[in-house]
PDB file of N, CA and C in Angstrom:
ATOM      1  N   UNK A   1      98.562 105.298  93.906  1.00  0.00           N
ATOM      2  CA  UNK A   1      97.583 106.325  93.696  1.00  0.00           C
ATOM      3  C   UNK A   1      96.222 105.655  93.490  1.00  0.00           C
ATOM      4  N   UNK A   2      95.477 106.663  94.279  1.00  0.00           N
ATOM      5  CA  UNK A   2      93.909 105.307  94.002  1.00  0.00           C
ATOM      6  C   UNK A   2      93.025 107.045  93.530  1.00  0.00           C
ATOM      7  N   UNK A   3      91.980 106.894  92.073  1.00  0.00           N
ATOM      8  CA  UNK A   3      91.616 108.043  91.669  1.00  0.00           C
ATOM      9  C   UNK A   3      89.955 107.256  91.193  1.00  0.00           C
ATOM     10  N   UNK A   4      89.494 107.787  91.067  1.00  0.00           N
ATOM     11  CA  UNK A   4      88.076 107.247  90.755  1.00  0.00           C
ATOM     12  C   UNK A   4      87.860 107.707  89.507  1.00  0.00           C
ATOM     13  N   UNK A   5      86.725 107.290  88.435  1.00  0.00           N
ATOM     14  CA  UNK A   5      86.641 107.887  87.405  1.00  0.00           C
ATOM     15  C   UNK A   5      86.356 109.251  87.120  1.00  0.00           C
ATOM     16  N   UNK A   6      84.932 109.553  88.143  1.00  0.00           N
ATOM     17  CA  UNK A   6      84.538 110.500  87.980  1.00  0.00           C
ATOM     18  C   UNK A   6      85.494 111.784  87.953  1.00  0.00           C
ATOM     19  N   UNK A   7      85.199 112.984  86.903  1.00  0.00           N
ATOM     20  CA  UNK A   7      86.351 113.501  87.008  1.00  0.00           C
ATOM     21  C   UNK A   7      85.992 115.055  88.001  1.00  0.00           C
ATOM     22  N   UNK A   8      86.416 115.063  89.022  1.00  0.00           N
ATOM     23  CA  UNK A   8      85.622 116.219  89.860  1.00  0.00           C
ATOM     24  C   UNK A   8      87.241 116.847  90.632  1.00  0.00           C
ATOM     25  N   UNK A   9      87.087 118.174  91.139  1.00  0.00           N
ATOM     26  CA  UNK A   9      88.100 118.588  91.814  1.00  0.00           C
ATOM     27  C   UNK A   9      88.100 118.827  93.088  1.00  0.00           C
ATOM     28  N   UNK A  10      87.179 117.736  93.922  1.00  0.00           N
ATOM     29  CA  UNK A  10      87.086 118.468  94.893  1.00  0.00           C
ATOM     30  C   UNK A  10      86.028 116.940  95.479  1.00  0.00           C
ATOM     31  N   UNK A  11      86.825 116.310  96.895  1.00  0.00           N
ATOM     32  CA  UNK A  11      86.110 115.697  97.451  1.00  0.00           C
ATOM     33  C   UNK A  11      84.840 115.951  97.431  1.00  0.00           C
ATOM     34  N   UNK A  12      84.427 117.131  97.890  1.00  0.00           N
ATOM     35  CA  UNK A  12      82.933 117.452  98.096  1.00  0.00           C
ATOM     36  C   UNK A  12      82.203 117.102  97.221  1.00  0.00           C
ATOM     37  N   UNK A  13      82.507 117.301  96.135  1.00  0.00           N
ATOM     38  CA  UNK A  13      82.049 117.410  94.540  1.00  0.00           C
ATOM     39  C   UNK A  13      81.283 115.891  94.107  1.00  0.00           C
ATOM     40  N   UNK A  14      82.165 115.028  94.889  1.00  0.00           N
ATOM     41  CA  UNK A  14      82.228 113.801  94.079  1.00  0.00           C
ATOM     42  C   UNK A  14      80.894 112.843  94.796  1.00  0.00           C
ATOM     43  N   UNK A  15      79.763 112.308  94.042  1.00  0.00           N
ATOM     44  CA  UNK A  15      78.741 111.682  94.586  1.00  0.00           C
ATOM     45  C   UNK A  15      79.389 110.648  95.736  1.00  0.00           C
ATOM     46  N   UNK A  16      78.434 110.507  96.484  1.00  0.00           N
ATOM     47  CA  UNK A  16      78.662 110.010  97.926  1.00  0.00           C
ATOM     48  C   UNK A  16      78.978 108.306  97.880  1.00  0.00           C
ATOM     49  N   UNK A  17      78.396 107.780  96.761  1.00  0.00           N
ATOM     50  CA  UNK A  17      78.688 106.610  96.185  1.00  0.00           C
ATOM     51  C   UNK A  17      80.389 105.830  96.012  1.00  0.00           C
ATOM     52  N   UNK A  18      80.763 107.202  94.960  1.00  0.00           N
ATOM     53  CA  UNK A  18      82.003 107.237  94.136  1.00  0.00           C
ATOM     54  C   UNK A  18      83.513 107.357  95.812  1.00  0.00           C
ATOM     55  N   UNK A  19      83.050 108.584  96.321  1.00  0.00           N
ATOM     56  CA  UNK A  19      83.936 108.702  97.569  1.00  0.00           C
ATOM     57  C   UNK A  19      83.623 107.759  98.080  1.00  0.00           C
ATOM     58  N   UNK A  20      83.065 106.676  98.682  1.00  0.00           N
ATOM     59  CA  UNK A  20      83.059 105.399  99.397  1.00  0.00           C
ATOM     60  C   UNK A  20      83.999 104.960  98.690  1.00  0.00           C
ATOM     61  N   UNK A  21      83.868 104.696  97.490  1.00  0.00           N
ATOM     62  CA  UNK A  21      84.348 103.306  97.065  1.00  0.00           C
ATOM     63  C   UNK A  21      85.966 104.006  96.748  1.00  0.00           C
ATOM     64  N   UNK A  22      86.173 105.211  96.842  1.00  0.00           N
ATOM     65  CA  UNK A  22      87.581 106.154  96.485  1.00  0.00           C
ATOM     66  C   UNK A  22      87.892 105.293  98.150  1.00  0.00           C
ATOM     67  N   UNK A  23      87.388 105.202  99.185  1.00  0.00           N
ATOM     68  CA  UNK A  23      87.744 105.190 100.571  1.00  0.00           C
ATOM     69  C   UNK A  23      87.862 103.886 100.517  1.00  0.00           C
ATOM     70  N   UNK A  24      87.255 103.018 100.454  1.00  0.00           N
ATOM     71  CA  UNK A  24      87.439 101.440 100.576  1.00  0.00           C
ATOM     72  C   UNK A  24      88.854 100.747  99.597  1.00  0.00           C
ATOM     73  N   UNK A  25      89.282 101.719  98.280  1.00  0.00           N
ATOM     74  CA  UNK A  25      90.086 101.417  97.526  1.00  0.00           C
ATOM     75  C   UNK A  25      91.234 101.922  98.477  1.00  0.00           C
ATOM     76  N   UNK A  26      91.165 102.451  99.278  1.00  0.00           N
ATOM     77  CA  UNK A  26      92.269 103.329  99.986  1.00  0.00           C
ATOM     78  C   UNK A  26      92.610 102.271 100.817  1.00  0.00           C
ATOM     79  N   UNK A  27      91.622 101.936 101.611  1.00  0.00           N
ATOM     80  CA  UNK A  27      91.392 100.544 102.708  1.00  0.00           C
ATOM     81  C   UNK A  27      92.341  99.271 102.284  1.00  0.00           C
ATOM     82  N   UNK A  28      91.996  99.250 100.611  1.00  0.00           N
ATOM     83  CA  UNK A  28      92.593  97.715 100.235  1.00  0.00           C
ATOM     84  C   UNK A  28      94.167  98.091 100.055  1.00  0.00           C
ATOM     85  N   UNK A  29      94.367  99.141  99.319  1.00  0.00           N
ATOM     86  CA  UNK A  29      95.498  99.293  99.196  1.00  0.00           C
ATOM     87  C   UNK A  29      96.676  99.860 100.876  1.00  0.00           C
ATOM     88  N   UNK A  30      95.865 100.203 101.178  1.00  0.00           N
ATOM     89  CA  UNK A  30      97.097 100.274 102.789  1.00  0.00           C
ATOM     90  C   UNK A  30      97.188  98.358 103.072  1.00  0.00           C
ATOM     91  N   UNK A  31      96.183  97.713 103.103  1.00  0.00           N
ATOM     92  CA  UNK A  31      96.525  96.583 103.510  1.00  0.00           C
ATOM     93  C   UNK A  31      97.606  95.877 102.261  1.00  0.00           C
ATOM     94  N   UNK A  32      97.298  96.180 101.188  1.00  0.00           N
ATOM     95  CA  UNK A  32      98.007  95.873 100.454  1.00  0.00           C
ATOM     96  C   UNK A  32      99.374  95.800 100.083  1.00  0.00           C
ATOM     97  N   UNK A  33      99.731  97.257 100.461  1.00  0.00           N
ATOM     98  CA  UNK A  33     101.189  97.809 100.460  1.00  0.00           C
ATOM     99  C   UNK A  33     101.667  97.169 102.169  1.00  0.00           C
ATOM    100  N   UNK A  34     100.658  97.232 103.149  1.00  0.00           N
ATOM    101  CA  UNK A  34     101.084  96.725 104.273  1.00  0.00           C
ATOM    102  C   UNK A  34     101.746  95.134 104.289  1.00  0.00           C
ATOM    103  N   UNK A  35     101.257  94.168 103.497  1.00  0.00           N
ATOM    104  CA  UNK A  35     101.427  93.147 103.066  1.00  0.00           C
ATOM    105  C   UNK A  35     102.610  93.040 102.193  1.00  0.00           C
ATOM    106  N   UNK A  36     102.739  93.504 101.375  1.00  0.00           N
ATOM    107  CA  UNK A  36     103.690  93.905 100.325  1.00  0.00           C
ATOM    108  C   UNK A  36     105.075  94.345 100.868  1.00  0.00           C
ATOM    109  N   UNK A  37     105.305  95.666 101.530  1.00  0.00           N
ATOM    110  CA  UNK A  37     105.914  96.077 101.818  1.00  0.00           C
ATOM    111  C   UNK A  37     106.738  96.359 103.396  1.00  0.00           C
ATOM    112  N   UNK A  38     105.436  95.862 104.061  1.00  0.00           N
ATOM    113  CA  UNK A  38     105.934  95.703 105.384  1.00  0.00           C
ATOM    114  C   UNK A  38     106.655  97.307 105.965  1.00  0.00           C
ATOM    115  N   UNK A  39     105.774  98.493 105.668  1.00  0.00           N
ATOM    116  CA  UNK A  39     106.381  99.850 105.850  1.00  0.00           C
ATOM    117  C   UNK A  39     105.671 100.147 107.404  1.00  0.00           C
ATOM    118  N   UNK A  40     107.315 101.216 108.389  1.00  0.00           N
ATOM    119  CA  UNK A  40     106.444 101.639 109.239  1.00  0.00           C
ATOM    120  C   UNK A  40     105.321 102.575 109.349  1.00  0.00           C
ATOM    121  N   UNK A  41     105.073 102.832 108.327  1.00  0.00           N
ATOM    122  CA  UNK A  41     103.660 103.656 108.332  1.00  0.00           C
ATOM    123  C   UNK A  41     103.578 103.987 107.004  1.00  0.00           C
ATOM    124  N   UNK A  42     102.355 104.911 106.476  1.00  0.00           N
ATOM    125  CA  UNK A  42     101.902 104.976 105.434  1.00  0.00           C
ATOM    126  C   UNK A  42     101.272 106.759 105.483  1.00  0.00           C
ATOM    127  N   UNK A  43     101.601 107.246 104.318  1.00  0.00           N
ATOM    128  CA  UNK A  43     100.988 108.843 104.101  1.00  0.00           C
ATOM    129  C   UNK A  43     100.000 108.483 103.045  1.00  0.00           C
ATOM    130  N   UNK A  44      98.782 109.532 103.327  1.00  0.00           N
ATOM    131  CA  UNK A  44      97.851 109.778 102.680  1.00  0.00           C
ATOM    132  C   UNK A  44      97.463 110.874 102.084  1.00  0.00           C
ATOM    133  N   UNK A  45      96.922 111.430 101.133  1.00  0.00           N
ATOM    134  CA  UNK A  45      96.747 112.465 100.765  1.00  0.00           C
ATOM    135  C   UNK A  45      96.319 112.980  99.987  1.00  0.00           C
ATOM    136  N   UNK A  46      95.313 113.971  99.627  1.00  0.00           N
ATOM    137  CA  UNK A  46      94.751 114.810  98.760  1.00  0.00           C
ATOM    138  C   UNK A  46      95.255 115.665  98.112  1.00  0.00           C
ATOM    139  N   UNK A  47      95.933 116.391  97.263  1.00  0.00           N
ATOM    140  CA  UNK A  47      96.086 117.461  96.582  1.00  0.00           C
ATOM    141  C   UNK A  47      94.952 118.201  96.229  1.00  0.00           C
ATOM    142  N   UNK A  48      93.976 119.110  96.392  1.00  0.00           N
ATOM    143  CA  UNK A  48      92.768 119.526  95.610  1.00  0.00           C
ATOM    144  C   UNK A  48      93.194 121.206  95.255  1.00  0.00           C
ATOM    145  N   UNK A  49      93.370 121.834  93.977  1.00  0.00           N
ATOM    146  CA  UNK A  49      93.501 122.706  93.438  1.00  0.00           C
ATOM    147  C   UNK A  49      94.907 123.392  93.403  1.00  0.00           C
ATOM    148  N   UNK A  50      95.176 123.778  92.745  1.00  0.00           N
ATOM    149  CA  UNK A  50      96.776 124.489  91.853  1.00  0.00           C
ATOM    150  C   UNK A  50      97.532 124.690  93.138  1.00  0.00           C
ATOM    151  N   UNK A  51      96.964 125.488  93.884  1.00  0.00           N
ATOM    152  CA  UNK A  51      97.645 126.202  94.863  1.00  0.00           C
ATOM    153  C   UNK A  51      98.247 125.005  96.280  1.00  0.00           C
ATOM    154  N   UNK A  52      97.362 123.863  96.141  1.00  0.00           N
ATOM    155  CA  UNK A  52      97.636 122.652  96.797  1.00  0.00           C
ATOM    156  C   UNK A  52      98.703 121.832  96.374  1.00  0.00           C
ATOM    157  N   UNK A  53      98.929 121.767  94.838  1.00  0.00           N
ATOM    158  CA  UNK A  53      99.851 120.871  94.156  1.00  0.00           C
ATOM    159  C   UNK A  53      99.433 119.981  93.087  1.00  0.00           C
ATOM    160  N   UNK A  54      97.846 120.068  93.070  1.00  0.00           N
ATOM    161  CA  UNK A  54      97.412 119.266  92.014  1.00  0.00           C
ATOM    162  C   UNK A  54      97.597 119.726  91.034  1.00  0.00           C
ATOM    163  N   UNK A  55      98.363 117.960  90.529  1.00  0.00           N
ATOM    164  CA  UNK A  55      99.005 118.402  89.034  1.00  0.00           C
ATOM    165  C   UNK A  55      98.010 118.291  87.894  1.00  0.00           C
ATOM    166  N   UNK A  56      96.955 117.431  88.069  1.00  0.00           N
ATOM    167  CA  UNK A  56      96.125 117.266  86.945  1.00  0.00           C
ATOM    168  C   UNK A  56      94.888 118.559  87.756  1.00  0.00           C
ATOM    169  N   UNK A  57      94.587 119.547  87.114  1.00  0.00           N
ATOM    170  CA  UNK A  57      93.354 120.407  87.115  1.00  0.00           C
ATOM    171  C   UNK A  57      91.848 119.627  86.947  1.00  0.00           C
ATOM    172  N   UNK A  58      91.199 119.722  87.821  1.00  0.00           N
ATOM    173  CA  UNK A  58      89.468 118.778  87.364  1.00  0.00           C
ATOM    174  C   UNK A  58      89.710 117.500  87.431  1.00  0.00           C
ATOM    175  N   UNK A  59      90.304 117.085  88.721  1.00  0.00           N
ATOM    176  CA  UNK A  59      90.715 115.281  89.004  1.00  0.00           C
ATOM    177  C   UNK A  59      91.023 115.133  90.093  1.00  0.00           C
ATOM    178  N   UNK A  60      90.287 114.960  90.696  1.00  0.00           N
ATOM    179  CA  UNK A  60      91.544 114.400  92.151  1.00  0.00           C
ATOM    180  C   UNK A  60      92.179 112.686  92.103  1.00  0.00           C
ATOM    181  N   UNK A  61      92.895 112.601  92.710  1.00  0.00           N
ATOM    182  CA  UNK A  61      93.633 111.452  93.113  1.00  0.00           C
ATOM    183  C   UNK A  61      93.720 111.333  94.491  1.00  0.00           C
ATOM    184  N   UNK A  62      94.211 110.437  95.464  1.00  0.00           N
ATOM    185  CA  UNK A  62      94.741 110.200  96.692  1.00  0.00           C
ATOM    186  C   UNK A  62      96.213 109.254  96.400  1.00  0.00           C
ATOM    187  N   UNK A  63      97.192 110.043  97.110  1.00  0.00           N
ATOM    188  CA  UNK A  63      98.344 109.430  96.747  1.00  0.00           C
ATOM    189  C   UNK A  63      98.501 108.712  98.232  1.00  0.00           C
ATOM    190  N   UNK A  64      98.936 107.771  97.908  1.00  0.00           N
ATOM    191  CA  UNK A  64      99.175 106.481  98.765  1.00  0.00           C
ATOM    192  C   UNK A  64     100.638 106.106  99.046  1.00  0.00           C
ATOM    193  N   UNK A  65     101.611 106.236 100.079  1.00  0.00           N
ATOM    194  CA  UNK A  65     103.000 106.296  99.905  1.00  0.00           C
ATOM    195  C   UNK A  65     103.461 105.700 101.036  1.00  0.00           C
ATOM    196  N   UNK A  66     103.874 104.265 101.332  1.00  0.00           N
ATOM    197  CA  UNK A  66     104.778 103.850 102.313  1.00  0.00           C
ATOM    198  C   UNK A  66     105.522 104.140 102.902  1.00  0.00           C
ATOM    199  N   UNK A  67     105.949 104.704 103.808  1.00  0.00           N
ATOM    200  CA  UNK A  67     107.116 105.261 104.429  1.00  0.00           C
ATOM    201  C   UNK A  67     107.780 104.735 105.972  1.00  0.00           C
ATOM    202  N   UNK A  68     108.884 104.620 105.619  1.00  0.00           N
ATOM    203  CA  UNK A  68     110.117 103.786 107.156  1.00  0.00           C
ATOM    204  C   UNK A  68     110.337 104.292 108.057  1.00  0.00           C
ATOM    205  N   UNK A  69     110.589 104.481 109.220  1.00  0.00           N
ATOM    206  CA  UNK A  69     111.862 105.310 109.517  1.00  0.00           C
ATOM    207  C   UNK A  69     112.548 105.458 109.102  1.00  0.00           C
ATOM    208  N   UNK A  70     113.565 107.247 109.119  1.00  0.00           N
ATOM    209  CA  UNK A  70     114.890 107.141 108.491  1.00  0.00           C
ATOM    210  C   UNK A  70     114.930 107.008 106.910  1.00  0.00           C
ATOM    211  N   UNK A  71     113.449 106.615 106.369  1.00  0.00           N
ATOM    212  CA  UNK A  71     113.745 106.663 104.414  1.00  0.00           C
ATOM    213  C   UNK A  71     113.979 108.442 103.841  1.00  0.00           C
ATOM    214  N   UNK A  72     114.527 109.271 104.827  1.00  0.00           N
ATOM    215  CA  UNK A  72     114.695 110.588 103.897  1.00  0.00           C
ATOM    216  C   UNK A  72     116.167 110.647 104.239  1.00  0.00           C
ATOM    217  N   UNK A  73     117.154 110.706 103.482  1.00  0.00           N
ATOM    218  CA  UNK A  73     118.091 111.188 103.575  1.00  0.00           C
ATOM    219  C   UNK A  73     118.864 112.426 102.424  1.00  0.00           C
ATOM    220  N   UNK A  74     120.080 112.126 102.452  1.00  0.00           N
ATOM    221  CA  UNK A  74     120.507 113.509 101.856  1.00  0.00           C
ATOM    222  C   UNK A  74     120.545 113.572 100.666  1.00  0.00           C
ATOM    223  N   UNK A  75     120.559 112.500  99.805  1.00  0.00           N
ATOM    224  CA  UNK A  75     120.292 112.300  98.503  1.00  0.00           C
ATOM    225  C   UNK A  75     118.798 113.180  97.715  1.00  0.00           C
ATOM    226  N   UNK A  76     117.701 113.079  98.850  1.00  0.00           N
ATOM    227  CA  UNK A  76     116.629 113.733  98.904  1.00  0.00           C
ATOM    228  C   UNK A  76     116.504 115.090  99.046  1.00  0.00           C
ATOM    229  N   UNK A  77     117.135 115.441 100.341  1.00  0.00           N
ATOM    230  CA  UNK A  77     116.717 117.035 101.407  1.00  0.00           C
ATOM    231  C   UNK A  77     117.993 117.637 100.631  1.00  0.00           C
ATOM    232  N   UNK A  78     119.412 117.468 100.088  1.00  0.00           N
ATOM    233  CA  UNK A  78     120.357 118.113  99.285  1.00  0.00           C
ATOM    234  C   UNK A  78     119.978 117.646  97.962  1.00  0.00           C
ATOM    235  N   UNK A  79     120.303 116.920  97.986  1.00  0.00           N
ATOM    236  CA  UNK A  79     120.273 116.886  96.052  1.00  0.00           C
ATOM    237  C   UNK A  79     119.573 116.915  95.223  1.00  0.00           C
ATOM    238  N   UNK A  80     117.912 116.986  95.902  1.00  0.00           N
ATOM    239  CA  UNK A  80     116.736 116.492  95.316  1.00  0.00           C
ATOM    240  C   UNK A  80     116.513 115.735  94.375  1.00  0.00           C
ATOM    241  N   UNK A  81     116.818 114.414  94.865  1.00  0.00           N
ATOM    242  CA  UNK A  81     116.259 113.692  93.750  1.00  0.00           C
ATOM    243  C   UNK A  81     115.957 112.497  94.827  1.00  0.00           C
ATOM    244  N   UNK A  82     115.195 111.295  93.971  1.00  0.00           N
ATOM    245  CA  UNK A  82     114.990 110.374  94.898  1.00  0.00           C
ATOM    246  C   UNK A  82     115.641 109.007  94.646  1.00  0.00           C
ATOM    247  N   UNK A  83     115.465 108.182  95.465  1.00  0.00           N
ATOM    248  CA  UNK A  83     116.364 106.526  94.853  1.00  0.00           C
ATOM    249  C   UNK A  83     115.548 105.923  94.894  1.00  0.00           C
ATOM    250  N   UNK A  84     115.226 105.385  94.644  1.00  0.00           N
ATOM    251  CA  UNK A  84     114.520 103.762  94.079  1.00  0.00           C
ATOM    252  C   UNK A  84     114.866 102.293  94.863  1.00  0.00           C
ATOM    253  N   UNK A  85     114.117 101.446  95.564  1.00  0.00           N
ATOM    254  CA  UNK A  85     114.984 101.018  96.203  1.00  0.00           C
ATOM    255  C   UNK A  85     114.742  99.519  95.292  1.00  0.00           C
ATOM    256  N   UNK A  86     113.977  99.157  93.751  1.00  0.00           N
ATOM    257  CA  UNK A  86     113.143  98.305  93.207  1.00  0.00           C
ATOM    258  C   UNK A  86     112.759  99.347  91.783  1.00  0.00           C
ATOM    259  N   UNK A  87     112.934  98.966  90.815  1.00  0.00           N
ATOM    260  CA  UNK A  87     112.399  99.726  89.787  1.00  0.00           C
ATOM    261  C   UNK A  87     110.592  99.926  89.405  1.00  0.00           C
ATOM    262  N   UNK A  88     110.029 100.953  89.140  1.00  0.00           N
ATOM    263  CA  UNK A  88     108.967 100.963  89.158  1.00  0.00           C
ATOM    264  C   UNK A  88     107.975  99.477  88.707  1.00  0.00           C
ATOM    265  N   UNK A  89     108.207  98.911  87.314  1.00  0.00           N
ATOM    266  CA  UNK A  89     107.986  98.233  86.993  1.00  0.00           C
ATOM    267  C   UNK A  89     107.360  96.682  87.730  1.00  0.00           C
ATOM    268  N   UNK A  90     108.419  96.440  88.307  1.00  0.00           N
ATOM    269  CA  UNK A  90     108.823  95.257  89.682  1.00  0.00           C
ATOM    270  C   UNK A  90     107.706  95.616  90.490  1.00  0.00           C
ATOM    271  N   UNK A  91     107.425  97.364  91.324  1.00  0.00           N
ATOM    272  CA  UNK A  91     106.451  97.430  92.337  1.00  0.00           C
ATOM    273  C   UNK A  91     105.070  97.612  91.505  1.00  0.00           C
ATOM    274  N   UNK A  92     104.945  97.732  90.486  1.00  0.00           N
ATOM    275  CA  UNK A  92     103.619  97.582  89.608  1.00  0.00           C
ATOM    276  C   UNK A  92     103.295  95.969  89.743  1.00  0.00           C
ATOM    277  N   UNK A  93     104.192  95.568  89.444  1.00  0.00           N
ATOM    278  CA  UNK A  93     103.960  94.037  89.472  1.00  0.00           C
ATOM    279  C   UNK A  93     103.155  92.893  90.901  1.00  0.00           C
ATOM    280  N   UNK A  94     104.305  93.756  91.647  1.00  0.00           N
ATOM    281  CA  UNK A  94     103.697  93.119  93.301  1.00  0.00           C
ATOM    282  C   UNK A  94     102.784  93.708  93.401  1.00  0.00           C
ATOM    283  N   UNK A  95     101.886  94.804  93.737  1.00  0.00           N
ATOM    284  CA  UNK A  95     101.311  95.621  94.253  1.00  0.00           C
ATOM    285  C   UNK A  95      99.807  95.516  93.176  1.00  0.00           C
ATOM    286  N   UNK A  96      99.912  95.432  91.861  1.00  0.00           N
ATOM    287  CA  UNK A  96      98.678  94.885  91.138  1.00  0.00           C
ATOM    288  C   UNK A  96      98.268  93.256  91.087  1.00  0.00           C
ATOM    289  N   UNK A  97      99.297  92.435  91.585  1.00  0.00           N
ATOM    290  CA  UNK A  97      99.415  91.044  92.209  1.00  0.00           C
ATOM    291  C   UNK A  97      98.325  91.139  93.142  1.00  0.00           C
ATOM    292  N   UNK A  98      99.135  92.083  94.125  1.00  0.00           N
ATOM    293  CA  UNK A  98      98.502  91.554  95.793  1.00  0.00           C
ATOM    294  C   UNK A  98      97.505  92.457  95.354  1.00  0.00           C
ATOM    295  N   UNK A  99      97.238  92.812  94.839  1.00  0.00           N
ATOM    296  CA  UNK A  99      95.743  94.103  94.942  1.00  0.00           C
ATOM    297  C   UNK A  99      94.546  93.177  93.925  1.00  0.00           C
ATOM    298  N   UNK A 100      95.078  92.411  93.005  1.00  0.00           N
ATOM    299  CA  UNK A 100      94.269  91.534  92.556  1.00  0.00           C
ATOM    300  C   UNK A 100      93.970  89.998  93.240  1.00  0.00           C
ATOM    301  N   UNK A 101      94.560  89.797  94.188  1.00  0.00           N
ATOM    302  CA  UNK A 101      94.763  88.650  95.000  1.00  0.00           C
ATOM    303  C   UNK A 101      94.200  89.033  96.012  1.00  0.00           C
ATOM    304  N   UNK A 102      93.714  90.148  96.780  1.00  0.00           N
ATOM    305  CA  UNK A 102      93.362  91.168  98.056  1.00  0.00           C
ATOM    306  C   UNK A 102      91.822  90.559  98.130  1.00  0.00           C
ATOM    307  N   UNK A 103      91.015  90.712  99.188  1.00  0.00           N
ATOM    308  CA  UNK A 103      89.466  90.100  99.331  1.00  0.00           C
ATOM    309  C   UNK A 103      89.317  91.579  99.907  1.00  0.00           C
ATOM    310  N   UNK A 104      89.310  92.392 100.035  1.00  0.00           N
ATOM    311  CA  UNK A 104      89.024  93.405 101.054  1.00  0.00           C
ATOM    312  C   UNK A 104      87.448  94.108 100.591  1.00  0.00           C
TER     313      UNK A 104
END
């Protein structure tokens, strides 16, 4: 998740400054997780207001999410829940590594 300080709900909202640098953090981290994780592709995304899914009200975030081929299966689409393939902890570790190690 890459979120900027400013606390605004709404791309538009947010000085033209702050969204650059929300966009360039986006930049480091795809290369990052690309490096890291070696995923066939990557989702991006905004949530902006209730009716969208944003969970925090007066904040945006951009969620940042690696994805394979084939990583949805039935454990997911039936049972709803998800697996882990590395405990959170572990990918905090790599991922604030390579993101502090990153030149981008």
């Amino acid at each position: 998740m890459a979120l900027p300080y400013a606390h605004e709900s709404s791309l538009a909202a947010l000085p033209a400054e702050v969204a650059h640098e929300l966009m360039d953090t986006a930049q480091r981290l795809e290369a990052v997780l690309g490096d890291t994780y070696h995923p066939g592709g990557i989702n991006m995304g905004l949530n902006l207001g209730k009716a969208a899914g944003a969970g925090v009200q007066g904040h945006l975030h951009l969620h940042i999410l690696p994805r394979w081929t084939g990583d949805t299966n039935f454990m997911t689409v039936v049972g709803e829940t998800r697996v882990l393939p590395e405990d959170l902890e572990t990918t905090w570790q790599r991922v604030r590594e390579n993101f502090l190690n990153s030149t981008k």
